[in-house]
C-alpha atoms as a PDB file:
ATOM      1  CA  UNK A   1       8.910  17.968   0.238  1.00  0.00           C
ATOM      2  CA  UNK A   2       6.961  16.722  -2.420  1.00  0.00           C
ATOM      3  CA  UNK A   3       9.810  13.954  -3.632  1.00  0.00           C
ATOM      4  CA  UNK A   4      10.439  10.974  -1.836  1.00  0.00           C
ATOM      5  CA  UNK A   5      13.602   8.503  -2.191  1.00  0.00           C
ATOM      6  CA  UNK A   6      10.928   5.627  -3.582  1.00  0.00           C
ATOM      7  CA  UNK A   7      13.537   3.075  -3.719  1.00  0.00           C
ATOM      8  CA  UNK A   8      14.497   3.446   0.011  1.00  0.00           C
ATOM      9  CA  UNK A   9      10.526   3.621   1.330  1.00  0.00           C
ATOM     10  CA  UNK A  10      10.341   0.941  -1.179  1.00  0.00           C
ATOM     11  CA  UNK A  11      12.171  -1.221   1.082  1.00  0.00           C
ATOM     12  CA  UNK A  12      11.371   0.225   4.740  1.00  0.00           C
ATOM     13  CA  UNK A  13       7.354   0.315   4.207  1.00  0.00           C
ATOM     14  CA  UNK A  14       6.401  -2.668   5.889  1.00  0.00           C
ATOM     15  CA  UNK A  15       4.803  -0.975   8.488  1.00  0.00           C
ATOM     16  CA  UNK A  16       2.380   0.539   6.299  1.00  0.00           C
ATOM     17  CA  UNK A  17       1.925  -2.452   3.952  1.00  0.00           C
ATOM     18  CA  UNK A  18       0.883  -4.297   7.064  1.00  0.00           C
ATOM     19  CA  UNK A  19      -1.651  -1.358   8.058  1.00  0.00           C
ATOM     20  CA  UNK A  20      -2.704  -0.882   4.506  1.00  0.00           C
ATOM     21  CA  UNK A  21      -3.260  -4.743   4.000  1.00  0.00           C
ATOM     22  CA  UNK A  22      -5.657  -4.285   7.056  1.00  0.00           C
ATOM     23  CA  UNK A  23      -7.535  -1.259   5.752  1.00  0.00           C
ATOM     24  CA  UNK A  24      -8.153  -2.880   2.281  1.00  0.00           C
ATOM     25  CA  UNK A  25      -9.913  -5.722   3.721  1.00  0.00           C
ATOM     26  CA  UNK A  26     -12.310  -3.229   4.902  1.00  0.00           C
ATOM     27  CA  UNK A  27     -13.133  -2.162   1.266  1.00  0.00           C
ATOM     28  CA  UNK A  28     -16.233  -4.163  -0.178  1.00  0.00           C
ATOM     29  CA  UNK A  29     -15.504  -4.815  -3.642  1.00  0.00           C
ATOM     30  CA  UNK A  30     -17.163  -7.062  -6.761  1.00  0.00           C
ATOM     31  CA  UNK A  31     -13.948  -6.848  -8.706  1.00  0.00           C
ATOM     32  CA  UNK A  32     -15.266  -4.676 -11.512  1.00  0.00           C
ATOM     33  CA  UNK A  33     -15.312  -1.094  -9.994  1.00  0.00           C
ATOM     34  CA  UNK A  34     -12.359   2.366 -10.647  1.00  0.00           C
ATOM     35  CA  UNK A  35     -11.036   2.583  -7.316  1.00  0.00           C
ATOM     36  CA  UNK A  36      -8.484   5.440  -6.948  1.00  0.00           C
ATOM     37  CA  UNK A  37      -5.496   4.718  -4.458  1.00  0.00           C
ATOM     38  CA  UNK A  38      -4.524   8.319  -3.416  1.00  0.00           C
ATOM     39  CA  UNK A  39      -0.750   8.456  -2.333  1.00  0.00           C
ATOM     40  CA  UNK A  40      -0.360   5.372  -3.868  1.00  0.00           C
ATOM     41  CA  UNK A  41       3.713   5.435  -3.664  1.00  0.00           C
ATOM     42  CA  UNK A  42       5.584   2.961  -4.805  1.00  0.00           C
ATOM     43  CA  UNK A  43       2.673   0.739  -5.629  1.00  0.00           C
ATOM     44  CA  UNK A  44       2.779  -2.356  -2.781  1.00  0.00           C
ATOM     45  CA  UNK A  45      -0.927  -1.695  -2.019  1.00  0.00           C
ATOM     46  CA  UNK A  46      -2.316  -0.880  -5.029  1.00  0.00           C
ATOM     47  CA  UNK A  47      -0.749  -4.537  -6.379  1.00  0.00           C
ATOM     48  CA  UNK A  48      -3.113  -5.887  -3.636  1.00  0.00           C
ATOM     49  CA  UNK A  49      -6.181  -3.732  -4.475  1.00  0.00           C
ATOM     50  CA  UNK A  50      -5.448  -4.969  -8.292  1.00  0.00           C
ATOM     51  CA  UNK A  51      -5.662  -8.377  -7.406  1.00  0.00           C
ATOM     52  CA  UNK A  52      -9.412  -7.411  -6.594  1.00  0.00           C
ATOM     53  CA  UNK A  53     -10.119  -5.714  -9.561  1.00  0.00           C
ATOM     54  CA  UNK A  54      -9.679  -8.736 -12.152  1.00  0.00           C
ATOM     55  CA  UNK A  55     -12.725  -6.977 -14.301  1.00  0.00           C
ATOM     56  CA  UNK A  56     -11.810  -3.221 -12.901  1.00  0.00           C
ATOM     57  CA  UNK A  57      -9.011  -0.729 -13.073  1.00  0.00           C
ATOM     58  CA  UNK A  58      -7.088   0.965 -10.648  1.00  0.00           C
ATOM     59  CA  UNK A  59      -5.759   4.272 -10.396  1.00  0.00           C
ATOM     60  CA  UNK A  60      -2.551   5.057  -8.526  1.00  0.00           C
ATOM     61  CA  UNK A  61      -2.226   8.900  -7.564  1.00  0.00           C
ATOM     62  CA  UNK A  62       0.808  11.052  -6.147  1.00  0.00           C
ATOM     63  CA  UNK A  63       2.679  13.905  -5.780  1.00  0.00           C
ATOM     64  CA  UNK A  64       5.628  12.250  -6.037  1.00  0.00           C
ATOM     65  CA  UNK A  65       6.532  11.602  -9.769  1.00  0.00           C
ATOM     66  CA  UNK A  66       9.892   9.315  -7.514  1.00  0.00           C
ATOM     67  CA  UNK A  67       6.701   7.135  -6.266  1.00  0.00           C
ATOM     68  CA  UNK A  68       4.840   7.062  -9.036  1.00  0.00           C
ATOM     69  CA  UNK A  69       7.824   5.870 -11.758  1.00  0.00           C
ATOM     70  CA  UNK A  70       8.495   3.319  -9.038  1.00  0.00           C
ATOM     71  CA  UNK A  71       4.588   2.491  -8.853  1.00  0.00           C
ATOM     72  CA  UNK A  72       4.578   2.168 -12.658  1.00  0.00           C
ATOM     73  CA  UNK A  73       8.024  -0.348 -13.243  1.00  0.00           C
ATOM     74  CA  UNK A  74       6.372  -2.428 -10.492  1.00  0.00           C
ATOM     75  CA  UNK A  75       3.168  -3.016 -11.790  1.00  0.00           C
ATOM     76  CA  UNK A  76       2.693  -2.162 -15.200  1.00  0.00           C
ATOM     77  CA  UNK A  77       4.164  -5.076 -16.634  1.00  0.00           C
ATOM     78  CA  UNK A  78       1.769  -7.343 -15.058  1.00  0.00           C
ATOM     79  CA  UNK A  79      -2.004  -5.098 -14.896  1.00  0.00           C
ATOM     80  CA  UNK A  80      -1.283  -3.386 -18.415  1.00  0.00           C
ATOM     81  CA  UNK A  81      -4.343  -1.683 -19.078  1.00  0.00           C
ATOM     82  CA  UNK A  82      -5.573  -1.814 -15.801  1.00  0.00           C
ATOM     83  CA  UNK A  83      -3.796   0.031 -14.002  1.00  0.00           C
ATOM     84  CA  UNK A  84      -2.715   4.340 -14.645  1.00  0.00           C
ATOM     85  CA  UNK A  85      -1.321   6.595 -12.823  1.00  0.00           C
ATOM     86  CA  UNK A  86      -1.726  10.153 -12.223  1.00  0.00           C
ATOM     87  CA  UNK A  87       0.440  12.740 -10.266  1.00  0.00           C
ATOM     88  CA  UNK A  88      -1.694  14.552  -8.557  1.00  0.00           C
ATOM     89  CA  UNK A  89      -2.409  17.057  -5.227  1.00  0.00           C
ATOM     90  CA  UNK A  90      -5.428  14.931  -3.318  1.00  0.00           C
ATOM     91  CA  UNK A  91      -6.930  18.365  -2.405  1.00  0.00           C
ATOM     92  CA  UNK A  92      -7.617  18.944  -5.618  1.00  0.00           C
ATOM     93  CA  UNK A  93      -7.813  15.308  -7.526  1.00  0.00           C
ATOM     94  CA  UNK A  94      -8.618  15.810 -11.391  1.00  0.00           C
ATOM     95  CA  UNK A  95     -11.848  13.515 -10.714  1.00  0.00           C
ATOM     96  CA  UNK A  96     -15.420  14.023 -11.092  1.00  0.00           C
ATOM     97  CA  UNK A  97     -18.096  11.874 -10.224  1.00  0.00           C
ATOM     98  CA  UNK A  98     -16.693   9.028 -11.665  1.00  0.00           C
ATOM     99  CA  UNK A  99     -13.974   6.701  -8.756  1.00  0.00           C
ATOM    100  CA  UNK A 100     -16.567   3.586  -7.526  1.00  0.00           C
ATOM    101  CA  UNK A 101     -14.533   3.704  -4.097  1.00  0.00           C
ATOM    102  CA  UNK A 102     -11.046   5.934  -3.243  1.00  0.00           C
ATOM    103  CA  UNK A 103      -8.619   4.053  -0.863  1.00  0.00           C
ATOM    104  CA  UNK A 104      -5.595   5.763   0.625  1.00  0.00           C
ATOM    105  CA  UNK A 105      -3.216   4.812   3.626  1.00  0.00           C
ATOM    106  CA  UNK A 106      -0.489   6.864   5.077  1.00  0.00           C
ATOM    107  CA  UNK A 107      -1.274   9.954   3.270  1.00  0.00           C
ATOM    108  CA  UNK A 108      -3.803  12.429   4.170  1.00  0.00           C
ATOM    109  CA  UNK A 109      -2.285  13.543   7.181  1.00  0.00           C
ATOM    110  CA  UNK A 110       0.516  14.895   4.996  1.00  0.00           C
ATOM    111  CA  UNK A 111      -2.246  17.266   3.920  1.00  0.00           C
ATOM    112  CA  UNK A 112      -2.905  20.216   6.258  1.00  0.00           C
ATOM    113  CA  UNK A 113      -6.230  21.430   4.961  1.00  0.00           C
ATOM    114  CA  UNK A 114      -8.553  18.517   5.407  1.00  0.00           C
ATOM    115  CA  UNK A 115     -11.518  20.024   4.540  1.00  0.00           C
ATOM    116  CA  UNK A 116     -10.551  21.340   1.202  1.00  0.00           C
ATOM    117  CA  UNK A 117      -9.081  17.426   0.903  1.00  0.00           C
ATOM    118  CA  UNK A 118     -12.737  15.961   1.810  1.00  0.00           C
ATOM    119  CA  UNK A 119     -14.313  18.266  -0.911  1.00  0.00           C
ATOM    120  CA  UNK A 120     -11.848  16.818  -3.136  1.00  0.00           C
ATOM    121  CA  UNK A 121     -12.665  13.300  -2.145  1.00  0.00           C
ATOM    122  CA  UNK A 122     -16.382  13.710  -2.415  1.00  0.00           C
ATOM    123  CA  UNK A 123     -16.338  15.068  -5.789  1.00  0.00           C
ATOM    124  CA  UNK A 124     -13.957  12.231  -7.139  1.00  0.00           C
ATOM    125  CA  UNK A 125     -16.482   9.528  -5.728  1.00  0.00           C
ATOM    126  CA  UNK A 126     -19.271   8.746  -8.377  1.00  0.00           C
ATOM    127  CA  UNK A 127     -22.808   8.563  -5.943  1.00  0.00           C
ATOM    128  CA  UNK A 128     -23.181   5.945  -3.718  1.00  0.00           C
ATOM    129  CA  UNK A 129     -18.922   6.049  -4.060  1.00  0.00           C
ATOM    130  CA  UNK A 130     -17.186   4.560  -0.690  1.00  0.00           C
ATOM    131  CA  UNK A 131     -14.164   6.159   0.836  1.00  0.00           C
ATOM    132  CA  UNK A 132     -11.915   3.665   2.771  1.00  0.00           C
ATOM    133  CA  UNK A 133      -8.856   5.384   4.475  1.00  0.00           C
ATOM    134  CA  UNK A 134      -6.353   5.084   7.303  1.00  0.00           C
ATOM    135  CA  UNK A 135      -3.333   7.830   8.466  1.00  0.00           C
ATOM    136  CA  UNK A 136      -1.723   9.238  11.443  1.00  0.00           C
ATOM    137  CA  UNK A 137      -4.300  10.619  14.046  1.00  0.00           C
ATOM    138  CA  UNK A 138      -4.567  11.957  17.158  1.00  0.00           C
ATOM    139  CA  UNK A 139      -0.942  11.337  18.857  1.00  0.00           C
ATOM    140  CA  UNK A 140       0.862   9.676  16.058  1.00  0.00           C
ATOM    141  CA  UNK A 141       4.314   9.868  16.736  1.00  0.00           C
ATOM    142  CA  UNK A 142       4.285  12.387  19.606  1.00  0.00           C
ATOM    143  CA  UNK A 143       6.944  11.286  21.545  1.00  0.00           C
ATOM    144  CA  UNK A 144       9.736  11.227  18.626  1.00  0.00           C
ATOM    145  CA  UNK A 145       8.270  14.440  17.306  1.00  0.00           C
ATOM    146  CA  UNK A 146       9.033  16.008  20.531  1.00  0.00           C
ATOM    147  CA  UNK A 147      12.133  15.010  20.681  1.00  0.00           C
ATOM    148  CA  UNK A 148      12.586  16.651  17.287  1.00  0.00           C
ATOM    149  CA  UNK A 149      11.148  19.697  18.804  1.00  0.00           C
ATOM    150  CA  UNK A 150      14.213  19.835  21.487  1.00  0.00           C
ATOM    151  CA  UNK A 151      16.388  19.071  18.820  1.00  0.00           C
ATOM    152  CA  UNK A 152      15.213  21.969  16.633  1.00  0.00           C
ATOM    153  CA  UNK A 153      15.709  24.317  19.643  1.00  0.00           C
ATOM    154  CA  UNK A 154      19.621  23.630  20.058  1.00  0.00           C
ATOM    155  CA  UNK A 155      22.395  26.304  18.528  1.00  0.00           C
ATOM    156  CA  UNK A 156      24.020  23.400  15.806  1.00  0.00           C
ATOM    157  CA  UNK A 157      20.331  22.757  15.002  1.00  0.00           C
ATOM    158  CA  UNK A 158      18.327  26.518  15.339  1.00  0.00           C
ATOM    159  CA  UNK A 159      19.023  28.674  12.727  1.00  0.00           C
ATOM    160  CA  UNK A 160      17.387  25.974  10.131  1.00  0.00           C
ATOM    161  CA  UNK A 161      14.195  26.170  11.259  1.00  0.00           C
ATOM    162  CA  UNK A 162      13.754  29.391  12.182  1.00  0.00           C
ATOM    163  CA  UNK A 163      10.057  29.591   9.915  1.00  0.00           C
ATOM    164  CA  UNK A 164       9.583  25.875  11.020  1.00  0.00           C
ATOM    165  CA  UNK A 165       5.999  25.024  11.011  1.00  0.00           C
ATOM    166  CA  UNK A 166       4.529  21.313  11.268  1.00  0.00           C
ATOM    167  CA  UNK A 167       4.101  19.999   8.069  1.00  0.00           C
ATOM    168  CA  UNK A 168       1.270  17.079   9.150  1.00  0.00           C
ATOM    169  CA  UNK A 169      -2.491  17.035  10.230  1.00  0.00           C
ATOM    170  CA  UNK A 170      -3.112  14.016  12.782  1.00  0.00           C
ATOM    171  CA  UNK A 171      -6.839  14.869  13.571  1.00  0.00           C
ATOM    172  CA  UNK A 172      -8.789  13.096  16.272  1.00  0.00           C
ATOM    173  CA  UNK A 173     -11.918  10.708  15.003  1.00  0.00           C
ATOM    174  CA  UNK A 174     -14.325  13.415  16.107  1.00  0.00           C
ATOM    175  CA  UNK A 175     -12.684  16.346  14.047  1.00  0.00           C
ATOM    176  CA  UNK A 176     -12.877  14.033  11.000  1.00  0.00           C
ATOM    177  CA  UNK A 177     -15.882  12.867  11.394  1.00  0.00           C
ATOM    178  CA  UNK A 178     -17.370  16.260  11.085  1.00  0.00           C
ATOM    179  CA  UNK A 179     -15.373  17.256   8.369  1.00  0.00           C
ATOM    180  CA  UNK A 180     -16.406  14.634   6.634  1.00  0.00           C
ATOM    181  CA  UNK A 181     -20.067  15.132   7.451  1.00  0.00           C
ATOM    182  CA  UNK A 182     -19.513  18.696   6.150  1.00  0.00           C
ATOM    183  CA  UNK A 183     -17.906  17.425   3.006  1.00  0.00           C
ATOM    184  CA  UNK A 184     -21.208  15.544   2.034  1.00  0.00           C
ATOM    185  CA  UNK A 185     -20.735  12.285   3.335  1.00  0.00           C
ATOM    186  CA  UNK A 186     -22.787   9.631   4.806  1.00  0.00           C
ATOM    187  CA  UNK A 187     -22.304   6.466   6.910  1.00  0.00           C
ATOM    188  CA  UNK A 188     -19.198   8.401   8.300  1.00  0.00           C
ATOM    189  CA  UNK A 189     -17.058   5.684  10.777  1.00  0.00           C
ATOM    190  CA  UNK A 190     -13.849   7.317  12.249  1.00  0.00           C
ATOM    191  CA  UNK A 191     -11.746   5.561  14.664  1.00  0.00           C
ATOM    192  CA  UNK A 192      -8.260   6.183  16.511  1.00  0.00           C
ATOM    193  CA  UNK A 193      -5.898   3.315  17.456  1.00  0.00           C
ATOM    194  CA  UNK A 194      -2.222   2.391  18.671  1.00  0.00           C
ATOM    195  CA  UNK A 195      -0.200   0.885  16.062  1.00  0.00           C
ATOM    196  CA  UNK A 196       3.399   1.127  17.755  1.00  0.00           C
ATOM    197  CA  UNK A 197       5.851  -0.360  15.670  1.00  0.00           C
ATOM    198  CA  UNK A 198       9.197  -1.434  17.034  1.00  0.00           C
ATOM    199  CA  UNK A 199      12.711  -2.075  14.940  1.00  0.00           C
ATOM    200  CA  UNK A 200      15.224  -4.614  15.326  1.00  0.00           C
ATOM    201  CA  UNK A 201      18.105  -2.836  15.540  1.00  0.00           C
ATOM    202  CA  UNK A 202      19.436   0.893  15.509  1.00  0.00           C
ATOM    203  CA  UNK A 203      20.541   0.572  11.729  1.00  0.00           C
ATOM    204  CA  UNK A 204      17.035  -0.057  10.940  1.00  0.00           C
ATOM    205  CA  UNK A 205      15.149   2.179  13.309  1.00  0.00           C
ATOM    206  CA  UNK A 206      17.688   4.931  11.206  1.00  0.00           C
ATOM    207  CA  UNK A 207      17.091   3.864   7.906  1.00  0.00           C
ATOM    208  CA  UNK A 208      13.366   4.275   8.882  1.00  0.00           C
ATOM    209  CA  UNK A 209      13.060   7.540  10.631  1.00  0.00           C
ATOM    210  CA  UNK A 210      15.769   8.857   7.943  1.00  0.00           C
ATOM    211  CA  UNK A 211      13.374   8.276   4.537  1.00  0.00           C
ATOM    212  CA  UNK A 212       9.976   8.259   6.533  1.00  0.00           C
ATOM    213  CA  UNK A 213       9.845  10.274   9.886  1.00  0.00           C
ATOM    214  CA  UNK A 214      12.494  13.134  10.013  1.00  0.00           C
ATOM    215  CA  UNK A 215      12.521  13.781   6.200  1.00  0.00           C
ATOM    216  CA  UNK A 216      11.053  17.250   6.093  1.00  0.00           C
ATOM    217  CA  UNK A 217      13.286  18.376   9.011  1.00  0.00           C
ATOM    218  CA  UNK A 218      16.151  16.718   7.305  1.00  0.00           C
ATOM    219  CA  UNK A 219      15.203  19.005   3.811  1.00  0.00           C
ATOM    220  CA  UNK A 220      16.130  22.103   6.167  1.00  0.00           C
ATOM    221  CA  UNK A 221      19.574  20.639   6.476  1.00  0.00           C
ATOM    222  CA  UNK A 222      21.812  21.139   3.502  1.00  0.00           C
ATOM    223  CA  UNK A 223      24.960  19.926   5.444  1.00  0.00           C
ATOM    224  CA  UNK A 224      25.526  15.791   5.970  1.00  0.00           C
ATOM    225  CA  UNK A 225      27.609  15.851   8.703  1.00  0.00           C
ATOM    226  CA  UNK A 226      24.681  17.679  10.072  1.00  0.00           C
ATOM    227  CA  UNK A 227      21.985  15.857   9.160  1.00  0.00           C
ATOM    228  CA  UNK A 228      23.645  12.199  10.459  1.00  0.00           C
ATOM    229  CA  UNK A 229      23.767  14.363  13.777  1.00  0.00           C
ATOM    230  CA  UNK A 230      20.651  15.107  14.125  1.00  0.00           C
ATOM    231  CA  UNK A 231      18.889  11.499  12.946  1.00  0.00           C
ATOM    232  CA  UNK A 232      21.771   9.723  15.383  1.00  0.00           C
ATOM    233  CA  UNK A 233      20.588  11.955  18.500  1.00  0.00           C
ATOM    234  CA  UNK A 234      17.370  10.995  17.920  1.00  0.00           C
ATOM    235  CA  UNK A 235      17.939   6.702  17.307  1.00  0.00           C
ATOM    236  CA  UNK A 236      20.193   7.069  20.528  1.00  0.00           C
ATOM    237  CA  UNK A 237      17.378   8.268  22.623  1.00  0.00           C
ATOM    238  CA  UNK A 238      15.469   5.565  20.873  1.00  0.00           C
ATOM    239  CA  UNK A 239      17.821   2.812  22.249  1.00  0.00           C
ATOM    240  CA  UNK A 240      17.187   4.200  25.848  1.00  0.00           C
ATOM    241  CA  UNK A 241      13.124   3.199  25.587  1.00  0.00           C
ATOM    242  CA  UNK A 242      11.259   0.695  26.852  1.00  0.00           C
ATOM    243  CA  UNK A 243      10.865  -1.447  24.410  1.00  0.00           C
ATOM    244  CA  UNK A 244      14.051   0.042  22.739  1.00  0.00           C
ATOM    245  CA  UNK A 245      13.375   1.533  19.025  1.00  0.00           C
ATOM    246  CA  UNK A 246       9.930   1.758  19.298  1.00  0.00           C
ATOM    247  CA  UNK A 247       7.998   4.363  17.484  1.00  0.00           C
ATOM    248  CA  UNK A 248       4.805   5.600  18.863  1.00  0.00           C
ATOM    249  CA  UNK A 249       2.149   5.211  15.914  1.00  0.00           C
ATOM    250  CA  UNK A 250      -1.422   5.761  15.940  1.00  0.00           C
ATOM    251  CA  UNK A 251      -3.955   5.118  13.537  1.00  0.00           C
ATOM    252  CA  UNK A 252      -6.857   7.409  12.130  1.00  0.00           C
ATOM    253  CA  UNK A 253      -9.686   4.996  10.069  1.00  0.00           C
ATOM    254  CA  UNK A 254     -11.860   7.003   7.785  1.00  0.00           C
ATOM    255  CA  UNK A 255     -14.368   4.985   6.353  1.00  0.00           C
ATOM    256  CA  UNK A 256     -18.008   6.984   4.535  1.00  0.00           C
ATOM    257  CA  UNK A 257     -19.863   7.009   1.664  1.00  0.00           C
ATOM    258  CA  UNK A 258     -21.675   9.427  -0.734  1.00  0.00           C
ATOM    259  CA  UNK A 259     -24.883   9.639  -1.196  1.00  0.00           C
END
């Protein structure tokens, strides 16, 4: 679960470039600060958050050493020095008191244990240190999640996930909120917001849900006739909605700061 094909989200992530592009502006920065981009994969943000930091450094972290070679061929070359990158769990970064700001987009709700990753956070961030942040919250992605669920149910489908468990936390803004406020932090903003996202075609509402959505339940199937079953029921219910291909996204912002 921890490896990602990085040249495939490479090419699909425009959703969350355009979300992360959003979130960034929402970082105050002078241009000379260590920010820490935390699930940083294959590096499209953290090109963006370089541009900022023409007197800083960056530092792109993730579990996914896939992302992170990515990460590195794209933007080495060009930010040299100013730029490293670290595989690393963000519940447990290898940071102390020392990040000016953390940003991180479409990644902490891949942790479970949020409150262990807000300890993490807050002891990363030097004082005074400003977390900026945006994942899935509150009903991100119910509706094709649930038709995974009937899907996991059916005899083809069954005996690979019989020990299924959810491997995602989409917390409302109040839950966060407070475990952020238990973390340490201050000036804690939380928000939830609809960010559906609709593809052009089948072929690319598969391509997506294949490398982004449906990859952990597709890790529980070994067989490929198998898996294009079970990622083709789901686009062809997709093709049936109003708008067609639409996937049901919402946001969580995280924004505080430590004292």
């Amino acid at each position: 679960m921890r490896e990602w094909n990085a040249d495939a989200y490479h090419r699909v992530s425009n959703p969350q470039l355009s979300w992360g592009i959003q979130v960034l502006e929402r970082l105050p920065l002078e241009g000379d600060e260590l920010v820490l981009d935390v699930g940083c994969g294959t590096g499209r943000l953290t090109e963006l958050l370089l541009e900022r930091l023409p007197r800083g450094r960056g530092i792109g972290i993730d579990q996914s050493v896939n992302m992170l070679e990515t990460a590195r061929t794209y933007l080495a070359g060009r930010f040299g020095r100013h730029v490293e990158f670290v595989q690393a769990d963000a519940g447990a970064l290898p940071f102390r008191n020392v990040a000016d700001a953390i940003f991180s987009t479409a990644t902490f709700h891949w942790l479970l244990d949020h409150e262990r990753l807000f300890r993490s956070v807050f002891t990363a961030l030097a004082p005074g240190g400003r977390l900026v942040a945006q994942c899935g919250g509150g009903l991100n992605l119910q509706r094709v999640h649930a038709r995974c669920d009937d899907l996991m149910q059916r005899p083809a489908f069954a005996p690979h996930f019989a020990n299924w468990s959810e491997p995602w936390e989409f917390a409302d803004a109040d839950t966060t909120a407070r475990r952020l406020r238990t973390a340490g932090f201050t000036d804690v903003r939380t928000s939830v917001e609809a960010s559906p996202v609709v593809q052009p075609d089948a072929a690319t509402y598969r391509e997506f849900i294949t490398h982004v959505i449906v990859r952990p339940h597709l890790a529980r199937l070994a067989d490929g006739a198998l898996r294009d079953r079970f990622v083709d029921s789901i686009t062809a219910l997709a093709a049936a909605d109003s708008p067609a291909f639409e996937l049901d996204y919402w946001r969580l912002n995280i924004e505080a700061r430590k004292p």
